[in-house]
C-alpha atoms as a PDB file:
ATOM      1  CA  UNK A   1      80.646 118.220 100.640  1.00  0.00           C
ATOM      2  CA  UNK A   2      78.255 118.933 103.278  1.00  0.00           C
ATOM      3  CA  UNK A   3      77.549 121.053 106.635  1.00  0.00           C
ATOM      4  CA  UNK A   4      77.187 120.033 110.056  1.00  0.00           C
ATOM      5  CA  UNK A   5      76.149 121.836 113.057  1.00  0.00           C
ATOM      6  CA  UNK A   6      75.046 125.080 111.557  1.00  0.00           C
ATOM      7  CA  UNK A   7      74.033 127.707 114.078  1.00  0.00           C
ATOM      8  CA  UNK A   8      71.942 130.710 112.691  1.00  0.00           C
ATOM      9  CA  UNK A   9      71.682 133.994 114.708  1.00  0.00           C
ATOM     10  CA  UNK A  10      68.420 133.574 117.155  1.00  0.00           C
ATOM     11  CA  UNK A  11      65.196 133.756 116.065  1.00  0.00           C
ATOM     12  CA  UNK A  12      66.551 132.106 112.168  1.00  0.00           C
ATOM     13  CA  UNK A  13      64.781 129.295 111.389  1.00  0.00           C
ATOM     14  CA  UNK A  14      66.621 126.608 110.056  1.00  0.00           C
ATOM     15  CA  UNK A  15      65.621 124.448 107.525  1.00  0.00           C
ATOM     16  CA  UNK A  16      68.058 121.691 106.854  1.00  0.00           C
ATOM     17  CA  UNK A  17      67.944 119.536 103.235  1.00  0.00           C
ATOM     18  CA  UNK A  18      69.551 116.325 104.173  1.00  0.00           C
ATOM     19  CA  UNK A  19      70.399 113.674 101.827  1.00  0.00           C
ATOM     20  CA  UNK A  20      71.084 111.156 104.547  1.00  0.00           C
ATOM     21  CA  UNK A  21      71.810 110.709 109.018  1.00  0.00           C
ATOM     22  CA  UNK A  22      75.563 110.354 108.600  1.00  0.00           C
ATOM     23  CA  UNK A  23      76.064 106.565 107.787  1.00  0.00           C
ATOM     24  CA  UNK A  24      79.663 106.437 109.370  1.00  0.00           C
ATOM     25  CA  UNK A  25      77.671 107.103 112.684  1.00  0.00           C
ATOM     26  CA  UNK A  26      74.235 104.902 112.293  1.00  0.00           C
ATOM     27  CA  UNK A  27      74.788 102.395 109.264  1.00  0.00           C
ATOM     28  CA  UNK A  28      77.948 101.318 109.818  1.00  0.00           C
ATOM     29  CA  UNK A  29      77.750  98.384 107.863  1.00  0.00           C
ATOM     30  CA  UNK A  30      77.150 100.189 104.774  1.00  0.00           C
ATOM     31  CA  UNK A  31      79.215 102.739 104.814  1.00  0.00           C
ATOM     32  CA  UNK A  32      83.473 102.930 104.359  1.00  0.00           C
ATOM     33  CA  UNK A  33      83.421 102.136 108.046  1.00  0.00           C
ATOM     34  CA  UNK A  34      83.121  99.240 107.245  1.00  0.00           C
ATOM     35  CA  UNK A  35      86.672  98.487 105.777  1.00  0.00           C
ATOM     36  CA  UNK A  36      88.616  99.845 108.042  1.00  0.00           C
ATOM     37  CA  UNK A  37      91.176  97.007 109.582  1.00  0.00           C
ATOM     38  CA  UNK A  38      89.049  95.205 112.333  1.00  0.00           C
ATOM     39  CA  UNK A  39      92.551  95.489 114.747  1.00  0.00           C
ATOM     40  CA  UNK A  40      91.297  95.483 118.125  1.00  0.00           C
ATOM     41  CA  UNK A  41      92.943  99.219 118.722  1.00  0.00           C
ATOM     42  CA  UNK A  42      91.195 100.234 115.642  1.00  0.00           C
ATOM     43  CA  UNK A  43      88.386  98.600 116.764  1.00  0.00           C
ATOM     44  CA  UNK A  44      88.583 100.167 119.875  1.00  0.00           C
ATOM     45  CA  UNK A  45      89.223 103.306 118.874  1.00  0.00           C
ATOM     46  CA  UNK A  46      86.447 103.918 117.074  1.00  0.00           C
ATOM     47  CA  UNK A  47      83.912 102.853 119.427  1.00  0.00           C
ATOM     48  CA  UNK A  48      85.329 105.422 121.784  1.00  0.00           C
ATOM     49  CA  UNK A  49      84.602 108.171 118.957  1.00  0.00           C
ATOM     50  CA  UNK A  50      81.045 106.918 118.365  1.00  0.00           C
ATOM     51  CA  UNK A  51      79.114 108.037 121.509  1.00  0.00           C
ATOM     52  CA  UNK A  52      80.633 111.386 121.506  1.00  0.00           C
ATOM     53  CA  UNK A  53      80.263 112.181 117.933  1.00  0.00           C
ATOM     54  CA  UNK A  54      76.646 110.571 117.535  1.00  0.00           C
ATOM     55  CA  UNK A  55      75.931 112.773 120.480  1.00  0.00           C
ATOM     56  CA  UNK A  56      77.082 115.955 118.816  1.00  0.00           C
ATOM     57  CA  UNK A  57      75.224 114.793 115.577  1.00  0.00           C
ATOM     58  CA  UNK A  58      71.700 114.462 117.843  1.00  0.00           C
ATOM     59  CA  UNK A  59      72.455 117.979 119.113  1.00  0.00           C
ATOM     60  CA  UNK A  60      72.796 119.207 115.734  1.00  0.00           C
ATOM     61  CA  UNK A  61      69.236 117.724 114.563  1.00  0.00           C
ATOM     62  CA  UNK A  62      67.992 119.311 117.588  1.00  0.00           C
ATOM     63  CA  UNK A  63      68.825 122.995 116.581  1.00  0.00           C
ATOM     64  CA  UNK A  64      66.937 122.031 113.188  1.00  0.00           C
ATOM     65  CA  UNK A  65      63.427 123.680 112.859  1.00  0.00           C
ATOM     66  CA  UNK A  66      62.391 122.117 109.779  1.00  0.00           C
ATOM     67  CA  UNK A  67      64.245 118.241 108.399  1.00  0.00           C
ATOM     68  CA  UNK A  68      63.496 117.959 104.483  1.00  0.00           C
ATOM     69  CA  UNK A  69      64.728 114.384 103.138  1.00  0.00           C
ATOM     70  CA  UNK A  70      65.431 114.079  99.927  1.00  0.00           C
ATOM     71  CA  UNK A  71      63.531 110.380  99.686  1.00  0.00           C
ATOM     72  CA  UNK A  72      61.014 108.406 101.869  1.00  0.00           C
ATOM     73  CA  UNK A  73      63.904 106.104 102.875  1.00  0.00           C
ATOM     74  CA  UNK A  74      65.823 108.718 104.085  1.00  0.00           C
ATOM     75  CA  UNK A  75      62.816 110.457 105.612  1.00  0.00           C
ATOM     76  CA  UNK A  76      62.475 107.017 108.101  1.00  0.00           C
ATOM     77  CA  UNK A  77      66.082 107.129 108.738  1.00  0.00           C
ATOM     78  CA  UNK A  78      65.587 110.810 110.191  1.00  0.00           C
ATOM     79  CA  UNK A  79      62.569 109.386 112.337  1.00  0.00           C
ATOM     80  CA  UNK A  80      64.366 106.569 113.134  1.00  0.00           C
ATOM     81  CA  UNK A  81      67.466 108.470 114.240  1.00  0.00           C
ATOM     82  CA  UNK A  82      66.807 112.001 115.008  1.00  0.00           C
ATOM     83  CA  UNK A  83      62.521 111.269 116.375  1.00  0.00           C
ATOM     84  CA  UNK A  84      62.174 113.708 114.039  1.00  0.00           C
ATOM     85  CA  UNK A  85      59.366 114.186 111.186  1.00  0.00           C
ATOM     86  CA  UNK A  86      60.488 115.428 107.419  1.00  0.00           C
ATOM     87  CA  UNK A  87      58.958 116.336 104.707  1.00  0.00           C
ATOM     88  CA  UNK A  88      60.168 114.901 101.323  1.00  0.00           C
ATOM     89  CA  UNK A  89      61.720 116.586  98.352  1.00  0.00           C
ATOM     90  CA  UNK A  90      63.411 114.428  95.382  1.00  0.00           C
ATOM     91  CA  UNK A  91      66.622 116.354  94.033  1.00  0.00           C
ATOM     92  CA  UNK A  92      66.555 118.387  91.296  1.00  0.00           C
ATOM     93  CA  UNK A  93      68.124 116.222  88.392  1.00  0.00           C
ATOM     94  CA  UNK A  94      68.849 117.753  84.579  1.00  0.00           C
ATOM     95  CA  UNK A  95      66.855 115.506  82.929  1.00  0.00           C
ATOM     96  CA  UNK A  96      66.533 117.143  79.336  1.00  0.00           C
ATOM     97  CA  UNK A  97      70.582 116.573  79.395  1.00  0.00           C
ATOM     98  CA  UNK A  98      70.370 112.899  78.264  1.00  0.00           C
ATOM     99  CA  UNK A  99      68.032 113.160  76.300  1.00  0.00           C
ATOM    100  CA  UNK A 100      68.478 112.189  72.555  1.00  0.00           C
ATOM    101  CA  UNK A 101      69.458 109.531  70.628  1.00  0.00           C
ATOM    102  CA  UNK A 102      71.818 107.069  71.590  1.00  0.00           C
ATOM    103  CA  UNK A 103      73.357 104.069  69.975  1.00  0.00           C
ATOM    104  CA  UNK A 104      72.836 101.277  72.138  1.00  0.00           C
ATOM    105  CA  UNK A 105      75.248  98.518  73.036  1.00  0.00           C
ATOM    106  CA  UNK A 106      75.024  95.632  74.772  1.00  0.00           C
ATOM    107  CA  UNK A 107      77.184  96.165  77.716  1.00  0.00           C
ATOM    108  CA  UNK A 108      75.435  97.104  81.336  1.00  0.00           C
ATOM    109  CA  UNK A 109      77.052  99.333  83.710  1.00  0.00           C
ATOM    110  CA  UNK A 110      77.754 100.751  87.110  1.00  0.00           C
ATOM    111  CA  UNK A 111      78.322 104.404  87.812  1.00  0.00           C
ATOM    112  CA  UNK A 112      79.495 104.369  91.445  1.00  0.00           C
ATOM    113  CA  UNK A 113      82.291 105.276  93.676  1.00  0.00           C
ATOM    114  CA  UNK A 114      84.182 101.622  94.208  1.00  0.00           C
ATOM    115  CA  UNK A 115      84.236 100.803  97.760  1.00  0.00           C
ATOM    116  CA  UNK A 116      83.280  97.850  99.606  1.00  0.00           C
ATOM    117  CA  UNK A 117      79.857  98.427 100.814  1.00  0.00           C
ATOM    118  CA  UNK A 118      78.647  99.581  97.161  1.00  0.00           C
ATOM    119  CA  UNK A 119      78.792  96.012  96.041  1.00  0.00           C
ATOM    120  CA  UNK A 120      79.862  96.395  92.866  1.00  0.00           C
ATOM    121  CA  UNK A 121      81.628  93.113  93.193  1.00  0.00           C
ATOM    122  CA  UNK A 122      77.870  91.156  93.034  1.00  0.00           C
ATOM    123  CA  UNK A 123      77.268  93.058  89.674  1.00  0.00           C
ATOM    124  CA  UNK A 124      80.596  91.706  88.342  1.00  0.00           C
ATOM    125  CA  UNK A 125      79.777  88.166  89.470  1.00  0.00           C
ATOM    126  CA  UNK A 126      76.013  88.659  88.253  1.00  0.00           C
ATOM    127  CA  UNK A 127      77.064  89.665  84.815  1.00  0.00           C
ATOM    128  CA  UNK A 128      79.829  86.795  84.768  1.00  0.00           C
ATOM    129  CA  UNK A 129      77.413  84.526  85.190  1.00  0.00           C
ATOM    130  CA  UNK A 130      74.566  85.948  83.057  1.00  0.00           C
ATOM    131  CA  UNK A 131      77.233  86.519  80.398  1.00  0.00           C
ATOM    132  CA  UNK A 132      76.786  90.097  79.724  1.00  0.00           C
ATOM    133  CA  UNK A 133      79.843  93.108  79.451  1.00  0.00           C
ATOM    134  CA  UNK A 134      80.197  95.601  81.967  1.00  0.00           C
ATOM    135  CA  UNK A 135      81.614  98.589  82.097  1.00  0.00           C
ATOM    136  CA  UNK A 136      82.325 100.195  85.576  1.00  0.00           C
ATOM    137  CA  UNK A 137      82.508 103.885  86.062  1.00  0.00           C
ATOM    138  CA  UNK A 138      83.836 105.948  89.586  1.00  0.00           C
ATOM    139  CA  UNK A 139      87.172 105.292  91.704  1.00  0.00           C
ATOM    140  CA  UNK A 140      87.518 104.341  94.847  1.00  0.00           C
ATOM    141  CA  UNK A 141      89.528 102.249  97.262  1.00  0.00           C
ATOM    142  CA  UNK A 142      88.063  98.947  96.295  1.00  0.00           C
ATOM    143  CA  UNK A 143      89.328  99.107  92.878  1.00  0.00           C
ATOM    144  CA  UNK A 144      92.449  96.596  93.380  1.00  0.00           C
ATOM    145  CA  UNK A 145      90.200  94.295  94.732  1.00  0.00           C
ATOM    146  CA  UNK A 146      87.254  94.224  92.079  1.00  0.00           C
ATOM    147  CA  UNK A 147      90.456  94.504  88.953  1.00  0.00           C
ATOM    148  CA  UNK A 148      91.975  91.285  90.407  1.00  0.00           C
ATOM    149  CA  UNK A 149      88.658  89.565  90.413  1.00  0.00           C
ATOM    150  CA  UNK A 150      87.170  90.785  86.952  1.00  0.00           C
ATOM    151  CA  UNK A 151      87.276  89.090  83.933  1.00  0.00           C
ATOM    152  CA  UNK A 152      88.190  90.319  80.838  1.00  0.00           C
ATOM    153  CA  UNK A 153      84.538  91.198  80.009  1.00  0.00           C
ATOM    154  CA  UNK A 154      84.615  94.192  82.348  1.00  0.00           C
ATOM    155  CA  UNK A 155      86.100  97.097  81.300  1.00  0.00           C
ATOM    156  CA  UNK A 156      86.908 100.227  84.399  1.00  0.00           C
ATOM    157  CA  UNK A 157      86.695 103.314  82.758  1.00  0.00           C
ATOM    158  CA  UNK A 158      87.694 105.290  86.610  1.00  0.00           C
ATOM    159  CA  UNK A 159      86.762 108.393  86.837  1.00  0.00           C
ATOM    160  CA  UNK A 160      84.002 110.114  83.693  1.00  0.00           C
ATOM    161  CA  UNK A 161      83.666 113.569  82.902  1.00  0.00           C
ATOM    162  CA  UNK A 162      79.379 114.638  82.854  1.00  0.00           C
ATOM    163  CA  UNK A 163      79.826 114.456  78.970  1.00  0.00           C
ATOM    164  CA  UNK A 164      80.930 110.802  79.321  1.00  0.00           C
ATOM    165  CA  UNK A 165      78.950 109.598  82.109  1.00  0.00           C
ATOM    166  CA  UNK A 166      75.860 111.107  79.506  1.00  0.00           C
ATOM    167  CA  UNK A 167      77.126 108.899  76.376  1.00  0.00           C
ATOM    168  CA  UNK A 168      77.740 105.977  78.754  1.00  0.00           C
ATOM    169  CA  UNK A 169      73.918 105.908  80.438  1.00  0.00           C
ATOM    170  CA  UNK A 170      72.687 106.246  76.760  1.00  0.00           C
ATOM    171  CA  UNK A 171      74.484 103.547  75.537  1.00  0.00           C
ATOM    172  CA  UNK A 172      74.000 100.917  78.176  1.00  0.00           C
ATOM    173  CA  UNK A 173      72.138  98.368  78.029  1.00  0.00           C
ATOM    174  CA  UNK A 174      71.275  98.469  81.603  1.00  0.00           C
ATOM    175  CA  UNK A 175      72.296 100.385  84.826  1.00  0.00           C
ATOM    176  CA  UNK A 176      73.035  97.779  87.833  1.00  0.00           C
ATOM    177  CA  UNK A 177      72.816  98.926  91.239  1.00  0.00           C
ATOM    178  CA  UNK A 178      73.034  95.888  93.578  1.00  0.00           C
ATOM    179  CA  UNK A 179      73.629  98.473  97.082  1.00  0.00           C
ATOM    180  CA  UNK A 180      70.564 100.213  99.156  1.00  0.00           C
ATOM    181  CA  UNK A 181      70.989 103.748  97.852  1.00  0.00           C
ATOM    182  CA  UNK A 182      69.986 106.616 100.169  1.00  0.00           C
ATOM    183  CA  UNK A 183      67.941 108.434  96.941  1.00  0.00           C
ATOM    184  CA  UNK A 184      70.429 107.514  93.402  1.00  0.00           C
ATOM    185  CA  UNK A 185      70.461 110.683  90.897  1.00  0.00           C
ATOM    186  CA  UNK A 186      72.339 108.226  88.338  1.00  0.00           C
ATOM    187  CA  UNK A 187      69.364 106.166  88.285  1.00  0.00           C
ATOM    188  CA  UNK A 188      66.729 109.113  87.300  1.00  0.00           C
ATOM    189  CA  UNK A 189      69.758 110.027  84.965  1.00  0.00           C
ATOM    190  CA  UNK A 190      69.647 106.377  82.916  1.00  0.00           C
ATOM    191  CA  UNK A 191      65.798 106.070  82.537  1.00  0.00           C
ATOM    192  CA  UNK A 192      65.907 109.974  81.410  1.00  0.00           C
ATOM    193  CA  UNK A 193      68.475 108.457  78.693  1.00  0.00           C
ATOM    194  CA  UNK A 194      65.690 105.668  77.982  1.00  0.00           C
ATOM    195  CA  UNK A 195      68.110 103.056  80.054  1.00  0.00           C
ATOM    196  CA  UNK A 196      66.294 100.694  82.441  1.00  0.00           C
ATOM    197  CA  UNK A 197      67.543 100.441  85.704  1.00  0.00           C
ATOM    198  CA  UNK A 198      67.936  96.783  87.943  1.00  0.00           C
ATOM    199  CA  UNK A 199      68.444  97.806  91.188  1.00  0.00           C
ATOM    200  CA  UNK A 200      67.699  95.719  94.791  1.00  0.00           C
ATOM    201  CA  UNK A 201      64.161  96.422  95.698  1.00  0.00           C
ATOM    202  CA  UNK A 202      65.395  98.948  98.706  1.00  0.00           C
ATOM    203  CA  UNK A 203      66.243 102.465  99.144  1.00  0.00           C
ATOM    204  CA  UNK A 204      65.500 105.342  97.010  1.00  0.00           C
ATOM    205  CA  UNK A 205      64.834 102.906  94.026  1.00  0.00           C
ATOM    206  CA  UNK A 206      61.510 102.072  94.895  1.00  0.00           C
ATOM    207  CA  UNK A 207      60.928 105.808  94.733  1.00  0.00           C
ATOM    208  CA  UNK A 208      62.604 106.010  91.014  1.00  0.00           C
ATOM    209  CA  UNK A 209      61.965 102.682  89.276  1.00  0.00           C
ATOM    210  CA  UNK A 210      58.909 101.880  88.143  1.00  0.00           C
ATOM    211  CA  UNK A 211      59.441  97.823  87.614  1.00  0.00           C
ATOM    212  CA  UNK A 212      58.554  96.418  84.344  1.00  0.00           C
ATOM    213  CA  UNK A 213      58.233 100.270  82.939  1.00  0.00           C
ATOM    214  CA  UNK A 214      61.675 101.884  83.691  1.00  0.00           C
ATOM    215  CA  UNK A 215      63.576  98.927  84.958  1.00  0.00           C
ATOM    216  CA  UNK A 216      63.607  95.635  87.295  1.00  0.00           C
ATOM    217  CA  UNK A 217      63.740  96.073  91.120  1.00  0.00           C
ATOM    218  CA  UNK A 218      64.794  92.144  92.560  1.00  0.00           C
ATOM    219  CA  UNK A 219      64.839  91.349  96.108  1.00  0.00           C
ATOM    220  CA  UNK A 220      67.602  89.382  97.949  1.00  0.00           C
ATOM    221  CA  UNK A 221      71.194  90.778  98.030  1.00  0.00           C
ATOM    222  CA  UNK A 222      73.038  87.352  95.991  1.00  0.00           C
ATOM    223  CA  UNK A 223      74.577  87.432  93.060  1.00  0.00           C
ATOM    224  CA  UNK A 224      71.868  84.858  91.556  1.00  0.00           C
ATOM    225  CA  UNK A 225      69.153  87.270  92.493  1.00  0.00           C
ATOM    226  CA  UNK A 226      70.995  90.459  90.770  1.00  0.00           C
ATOM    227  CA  UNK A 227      71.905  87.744  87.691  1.00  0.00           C
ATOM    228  CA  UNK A 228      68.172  86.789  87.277  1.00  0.00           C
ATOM    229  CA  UNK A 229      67.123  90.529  87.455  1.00  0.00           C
ATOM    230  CA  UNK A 230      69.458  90.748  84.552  1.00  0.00           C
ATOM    231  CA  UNK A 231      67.932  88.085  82.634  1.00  0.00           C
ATOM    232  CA  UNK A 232      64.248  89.598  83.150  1.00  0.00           C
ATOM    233  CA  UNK A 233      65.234  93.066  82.167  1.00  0.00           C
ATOM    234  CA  UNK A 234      66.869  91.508  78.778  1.00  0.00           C
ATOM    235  CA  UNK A 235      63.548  89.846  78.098  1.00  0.00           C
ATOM    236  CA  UNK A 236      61.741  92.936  78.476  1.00  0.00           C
ATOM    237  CA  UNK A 237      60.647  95.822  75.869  1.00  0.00           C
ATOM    238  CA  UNK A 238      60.713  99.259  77.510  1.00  0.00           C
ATOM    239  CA  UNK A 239      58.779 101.972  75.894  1.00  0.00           C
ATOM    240  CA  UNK A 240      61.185 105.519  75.608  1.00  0.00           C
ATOM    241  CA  UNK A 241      58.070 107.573  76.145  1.00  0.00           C
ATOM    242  CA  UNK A 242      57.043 105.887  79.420  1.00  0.00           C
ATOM    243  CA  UNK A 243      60.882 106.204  80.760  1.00  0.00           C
ATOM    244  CA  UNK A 244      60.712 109.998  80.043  1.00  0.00           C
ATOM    245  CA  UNK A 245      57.899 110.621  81.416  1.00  0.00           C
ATOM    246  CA  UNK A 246      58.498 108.731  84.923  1.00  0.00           C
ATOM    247  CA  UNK A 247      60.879 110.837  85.424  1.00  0.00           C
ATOM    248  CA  UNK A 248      59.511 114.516  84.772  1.00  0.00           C
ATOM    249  CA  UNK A 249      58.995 114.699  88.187  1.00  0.00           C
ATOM    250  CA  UNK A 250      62.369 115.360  88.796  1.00  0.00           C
ATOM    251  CA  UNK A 251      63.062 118.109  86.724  1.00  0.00           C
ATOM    252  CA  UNK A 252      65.014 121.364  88.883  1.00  0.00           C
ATOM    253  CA  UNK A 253      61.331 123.244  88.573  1.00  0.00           C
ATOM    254  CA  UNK A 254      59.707 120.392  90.414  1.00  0.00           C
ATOM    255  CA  UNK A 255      62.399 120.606  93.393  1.00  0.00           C
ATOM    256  CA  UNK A 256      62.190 124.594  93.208  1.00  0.00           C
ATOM    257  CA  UNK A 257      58.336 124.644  93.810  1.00  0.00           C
ATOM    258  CA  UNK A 258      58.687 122.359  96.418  1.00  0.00           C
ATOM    259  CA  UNK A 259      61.395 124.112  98.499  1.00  0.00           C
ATOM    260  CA  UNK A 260      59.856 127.507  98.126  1.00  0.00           C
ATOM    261  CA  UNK A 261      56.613 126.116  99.531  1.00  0.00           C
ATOM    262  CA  UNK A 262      58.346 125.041 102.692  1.00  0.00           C
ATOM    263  CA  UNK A 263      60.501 127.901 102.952  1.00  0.00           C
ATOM    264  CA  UNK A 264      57.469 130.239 102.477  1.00  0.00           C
ATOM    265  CA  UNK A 265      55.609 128.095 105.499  1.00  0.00           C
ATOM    266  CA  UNK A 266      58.777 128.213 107.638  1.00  0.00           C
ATOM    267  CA  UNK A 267      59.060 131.375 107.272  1.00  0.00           C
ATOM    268  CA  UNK A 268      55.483 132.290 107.850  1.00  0.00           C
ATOM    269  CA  UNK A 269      55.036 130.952 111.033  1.00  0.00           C
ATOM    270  CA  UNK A 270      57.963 132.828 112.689  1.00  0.00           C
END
């Protein structure tokens, strides 16, 4: 869920949180956009949509007083997009929830919705040829695609309630996330469960993952670059106390000092 073109009464400033610049307008390659059926109608039809609705969506920044990102990647997609500056505030994540002891397997996972553009089909390949279980959490209109593919080492567990999704990040032996994520709660959520996380050296991960201490960040977007992440992170010891503590600074009181500092200065210089 989210809000577009909010309009307070005059003389309200308005300070907008945004977790990303609508991808369907500006990424298009990495967003469901991206499968629609490349028809040249389709195709034509939604290039006609793009210049009016990315010029509603510039109007809408405009009316903004204050942009808060909620990474530094999505910070430079605001300048990048909107010429606009914005300050950076990571989302509040409930850490102390997985916390505790888990029993650890030896299966890795991904915790994603499953369409085209989230590449969860590199992470099957990756593990297939590393030689690892997977388990794949989230729904999405991919599914067919990545269940014909998969081998019977992956298991797709659809959609998790929170209680699972905790029990699953405990118990993984890794969380894999091969796509450029705008911030990626689920990450903060494994290493707060002691679970390293591999993830492409892009995106919010380089804001979360400390490599070699909470996880492995790889470069290149190939299956044999996610596979030999994989390998690494196997070899490596990761210390419980280290992964907790990387990620106290996303506990809800961090975020709620932060926002009440900007609102307080937004509101201030009215």
């Amino acid at each position: 869920m989210f809000a577009k073109s909010v309009r307070p009464p005059p003389g309200v400033p308005h300070i907008c949180y945004c977790h990303t610049p609508p991808r369907f307008l500006w990424d298009l390659r990495e967003s469901a956009v991206a499968e629609i059926p490349r028809s040249a109608p389709i195709r034509a039809a939604v290039s006609a949509m793009l210049g009016p609705l990315r010029r509603a969506d510039l109007k809408a920044a405009a009316g903004v007083t204050t942009f808060v990102a909620n990474s530094q990647h999505v910070a430079r997609r605001i300048r990048r997009y909107y010429q606009r500056e914005a300050s950076v505030v990571h989302p509040p994540v409930e850490i102390n929830s997985f916390s505790g002891g888990f029993d650890r397997g030896d299966h890795f996972l991904i915790l994603s919705r499953l369409y085209a553009y989230k590449r969860v089909d590199v992470a099957i390949r990756a593990c297939a040829q590393v030689g690892v279980p997977l388990k794949i959490a989230g729904e999405g209109d991919d599914r067919g695609r990545l269940e014909a593919m998969a081998g019977p080492s992956v298991e797709f567990l659809g959609h998790v309630s929170e209680d699972e999704k905790i029990e699953l990040l405990g118990s993984a032996r890794g969380l894999l996330s091969p796509q450029v994520e705008d911030f990626g709660i689920a990450m903060v959520e494994a290493i707060a469960a002691g679970t390293p996380v591999i993830s492409i050296n892009d995106g919010g991960a380089c804001e979360i993952v400390v490599h070699g201490e909470t996880g492995v960040l790889y470069n290149g977007r190939g299956v044999g670059a996610l596979a030999a992440a994989i390998r690494e992170a196997r070899r490596m010891t990761f210390s419980p106390d280290a992964m907790s503590s990387s990620v106290a600074r996303f506990a809800p009181e961090c975020f709620d000092r932060a926002m009440r500092r900007i609102i307080v200065d937004v509101a201030g210089g009215r």
